[in-house]
C-alpha atoms as a PDB file:
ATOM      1  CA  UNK A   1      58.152  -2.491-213.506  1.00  0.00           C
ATOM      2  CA  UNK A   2      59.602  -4.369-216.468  1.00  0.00           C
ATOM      3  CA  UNK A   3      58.482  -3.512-219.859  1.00  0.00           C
ATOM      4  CA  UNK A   4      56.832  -7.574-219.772  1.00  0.00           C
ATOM      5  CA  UNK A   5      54.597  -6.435-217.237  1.00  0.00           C
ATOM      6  CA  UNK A   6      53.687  -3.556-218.263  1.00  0.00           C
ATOM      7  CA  UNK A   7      53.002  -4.914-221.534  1.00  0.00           C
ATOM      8  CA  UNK A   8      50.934  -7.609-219.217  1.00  0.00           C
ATOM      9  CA  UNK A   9      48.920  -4.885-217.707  1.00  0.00           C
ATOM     10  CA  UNK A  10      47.287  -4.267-221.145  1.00  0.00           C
ATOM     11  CA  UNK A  11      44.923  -7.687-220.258  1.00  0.00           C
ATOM     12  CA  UNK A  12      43.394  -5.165-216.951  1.00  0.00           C
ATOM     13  CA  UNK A  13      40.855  -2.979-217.314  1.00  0.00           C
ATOM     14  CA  UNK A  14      42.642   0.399-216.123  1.00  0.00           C
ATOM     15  CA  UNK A  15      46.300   0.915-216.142  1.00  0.00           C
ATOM     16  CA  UNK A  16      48.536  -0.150-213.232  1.00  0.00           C
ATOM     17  CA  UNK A  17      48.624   1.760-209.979  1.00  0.00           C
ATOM     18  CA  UNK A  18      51.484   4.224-209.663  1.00  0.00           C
ATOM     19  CA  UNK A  19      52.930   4.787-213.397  1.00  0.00           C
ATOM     20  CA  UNK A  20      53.626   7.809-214.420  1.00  0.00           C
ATOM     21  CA  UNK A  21      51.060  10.083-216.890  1.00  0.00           C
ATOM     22  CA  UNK A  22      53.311   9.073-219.806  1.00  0.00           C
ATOM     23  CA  UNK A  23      53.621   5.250-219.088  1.00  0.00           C
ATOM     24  CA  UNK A  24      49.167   5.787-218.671  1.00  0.00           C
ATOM     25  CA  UNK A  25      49.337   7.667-222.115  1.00  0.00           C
ATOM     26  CA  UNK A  26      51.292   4.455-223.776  1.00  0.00           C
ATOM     27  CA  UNK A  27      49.033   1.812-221.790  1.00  0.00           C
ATOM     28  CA  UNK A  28      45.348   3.743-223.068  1.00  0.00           C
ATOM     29  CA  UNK A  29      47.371   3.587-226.387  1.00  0.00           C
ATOM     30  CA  UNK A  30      48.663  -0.306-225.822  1.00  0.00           C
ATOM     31  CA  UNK A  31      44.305  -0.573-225.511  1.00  0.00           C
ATOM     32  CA  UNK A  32      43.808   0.866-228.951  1.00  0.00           C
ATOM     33  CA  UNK A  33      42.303   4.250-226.643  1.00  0.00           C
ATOM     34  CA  UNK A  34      43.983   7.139-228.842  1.00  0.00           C
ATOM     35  CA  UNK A  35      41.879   9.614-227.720  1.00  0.00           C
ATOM     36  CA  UNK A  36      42.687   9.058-224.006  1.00  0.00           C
ATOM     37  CA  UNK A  37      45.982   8.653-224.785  1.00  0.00           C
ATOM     38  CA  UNK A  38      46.472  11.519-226.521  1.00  0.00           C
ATOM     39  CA  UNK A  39      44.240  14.019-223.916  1.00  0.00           C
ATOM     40  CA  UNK A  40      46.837  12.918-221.407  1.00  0.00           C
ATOM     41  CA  UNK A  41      50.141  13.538-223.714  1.00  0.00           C
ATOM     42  CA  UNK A  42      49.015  17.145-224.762  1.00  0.00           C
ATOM     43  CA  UNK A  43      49.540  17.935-221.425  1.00  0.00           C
ATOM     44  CA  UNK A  44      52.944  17.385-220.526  1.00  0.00           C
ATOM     45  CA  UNK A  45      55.566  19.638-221.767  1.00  0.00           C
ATOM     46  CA  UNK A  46      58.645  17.445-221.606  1.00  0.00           C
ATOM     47  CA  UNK A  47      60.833  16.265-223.795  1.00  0.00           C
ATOM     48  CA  UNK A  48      59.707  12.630-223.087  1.00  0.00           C
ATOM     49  CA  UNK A  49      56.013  14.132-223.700  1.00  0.00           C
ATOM     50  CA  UNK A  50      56.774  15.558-226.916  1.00  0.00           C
ATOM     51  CA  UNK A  51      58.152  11.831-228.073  1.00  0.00           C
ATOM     52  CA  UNK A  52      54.782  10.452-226.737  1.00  0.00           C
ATOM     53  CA  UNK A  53      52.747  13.258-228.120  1.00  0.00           C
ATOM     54  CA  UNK A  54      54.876  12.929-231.780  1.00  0.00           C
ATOM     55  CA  UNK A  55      54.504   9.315-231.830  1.00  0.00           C
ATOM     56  CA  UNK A  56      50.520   9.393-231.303  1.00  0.00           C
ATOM     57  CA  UNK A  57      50.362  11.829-234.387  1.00  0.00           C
ATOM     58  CA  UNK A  58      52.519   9.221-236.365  1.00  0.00           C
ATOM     59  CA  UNK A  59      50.149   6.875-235.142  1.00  0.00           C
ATOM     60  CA  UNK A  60      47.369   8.888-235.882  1.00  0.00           C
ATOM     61  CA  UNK A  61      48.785   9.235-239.468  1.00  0.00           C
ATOM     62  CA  UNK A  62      49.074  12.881-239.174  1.00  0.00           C
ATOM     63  CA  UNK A  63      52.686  13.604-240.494  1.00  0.00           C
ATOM     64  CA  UNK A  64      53.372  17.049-240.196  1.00  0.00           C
ATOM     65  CA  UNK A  65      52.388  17.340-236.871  1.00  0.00           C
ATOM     66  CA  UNK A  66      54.264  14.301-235.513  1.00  0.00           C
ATOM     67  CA  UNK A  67      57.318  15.951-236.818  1.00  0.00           C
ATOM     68  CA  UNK A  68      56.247  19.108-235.239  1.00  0.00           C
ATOM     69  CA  UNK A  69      56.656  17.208-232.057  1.00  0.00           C
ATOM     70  CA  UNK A  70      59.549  14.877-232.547  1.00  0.00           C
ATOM     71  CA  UNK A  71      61.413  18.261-233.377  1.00  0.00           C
ATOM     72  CA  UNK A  72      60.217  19.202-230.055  1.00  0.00           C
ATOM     73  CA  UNK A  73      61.413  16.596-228.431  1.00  0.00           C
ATOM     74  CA  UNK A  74      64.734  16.600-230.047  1.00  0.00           C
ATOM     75  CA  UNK A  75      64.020  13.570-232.054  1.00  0.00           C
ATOM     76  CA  UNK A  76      64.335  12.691-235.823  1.00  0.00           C
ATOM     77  CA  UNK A  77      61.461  11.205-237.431  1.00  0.00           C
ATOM     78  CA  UNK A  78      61.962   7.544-236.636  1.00  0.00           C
ATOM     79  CA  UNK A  79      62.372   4.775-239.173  1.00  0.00           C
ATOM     80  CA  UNK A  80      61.150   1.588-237.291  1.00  0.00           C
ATOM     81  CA  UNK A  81      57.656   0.276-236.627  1.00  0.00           C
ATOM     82  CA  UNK A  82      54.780   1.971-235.067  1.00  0.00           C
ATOM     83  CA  UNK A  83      55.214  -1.389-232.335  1.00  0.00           C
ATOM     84  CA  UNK A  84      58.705  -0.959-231.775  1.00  0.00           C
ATOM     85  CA  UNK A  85      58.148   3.022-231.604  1.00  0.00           C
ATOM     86  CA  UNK A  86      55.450   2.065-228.566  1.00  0.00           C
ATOM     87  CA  UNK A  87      58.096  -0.867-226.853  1.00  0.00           C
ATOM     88  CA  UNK A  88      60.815   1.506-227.629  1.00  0.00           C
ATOM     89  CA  UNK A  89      59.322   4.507-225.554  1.00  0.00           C
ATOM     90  CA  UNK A  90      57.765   2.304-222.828  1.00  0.00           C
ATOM     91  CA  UNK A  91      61.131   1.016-222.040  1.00  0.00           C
ATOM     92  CA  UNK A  92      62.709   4.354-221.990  1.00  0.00           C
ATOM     93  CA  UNK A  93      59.787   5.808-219.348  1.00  0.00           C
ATOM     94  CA  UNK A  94      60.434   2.760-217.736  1.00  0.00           C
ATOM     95  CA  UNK A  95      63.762   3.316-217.297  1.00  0.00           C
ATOM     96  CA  UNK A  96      65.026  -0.076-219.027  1.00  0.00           C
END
């Protein structure tokens, strides 16, 4: 999937068939669901689901625990856009 279509698959009512827990985190997120996005994220101990999990508490506005997690996931707090954080990350899951 490219990262156009997955961006595309925000216009659906539930995420595409097949994606990964991560890429379903990023599309409930893409539909302004936090809270489903985040219950999925919490649950996946990799690094890529520490950057998801960090990101949602930047998002969130909660500071000290995004950079709880981006530590985790062997990130440094990131200096770009909360968009180009959530393009950035669905293109890495993606594989792109």
């Amino acid at each position: 999937m490219t990262i156009d279509a997955f961006t595309s698959s925000l216009s659906q009512p539930f995420p595409p068939v097949g994606i990964s827990k991560l890429l379903q985190a990023l599309w409930y997120d893409g539909k302004n669901d936090w809270e489903q996005a985040h219950n999925i994220a919490q649950d996946i101990s990799s690094d890529e689901g520490s950057w998801v999990h960090a990101y949602l508490h930047r998002k969130e506005g909660d500071a000290g625990n995004a950079a709880y997690w981006y530590r985790r996931a062997g990130k440094s707090l990131p200096r770009i856009g909360l968009e180009d954080e959530w393009k950035l990350l669905a293109e890495a899951l993606l594989g792109q």
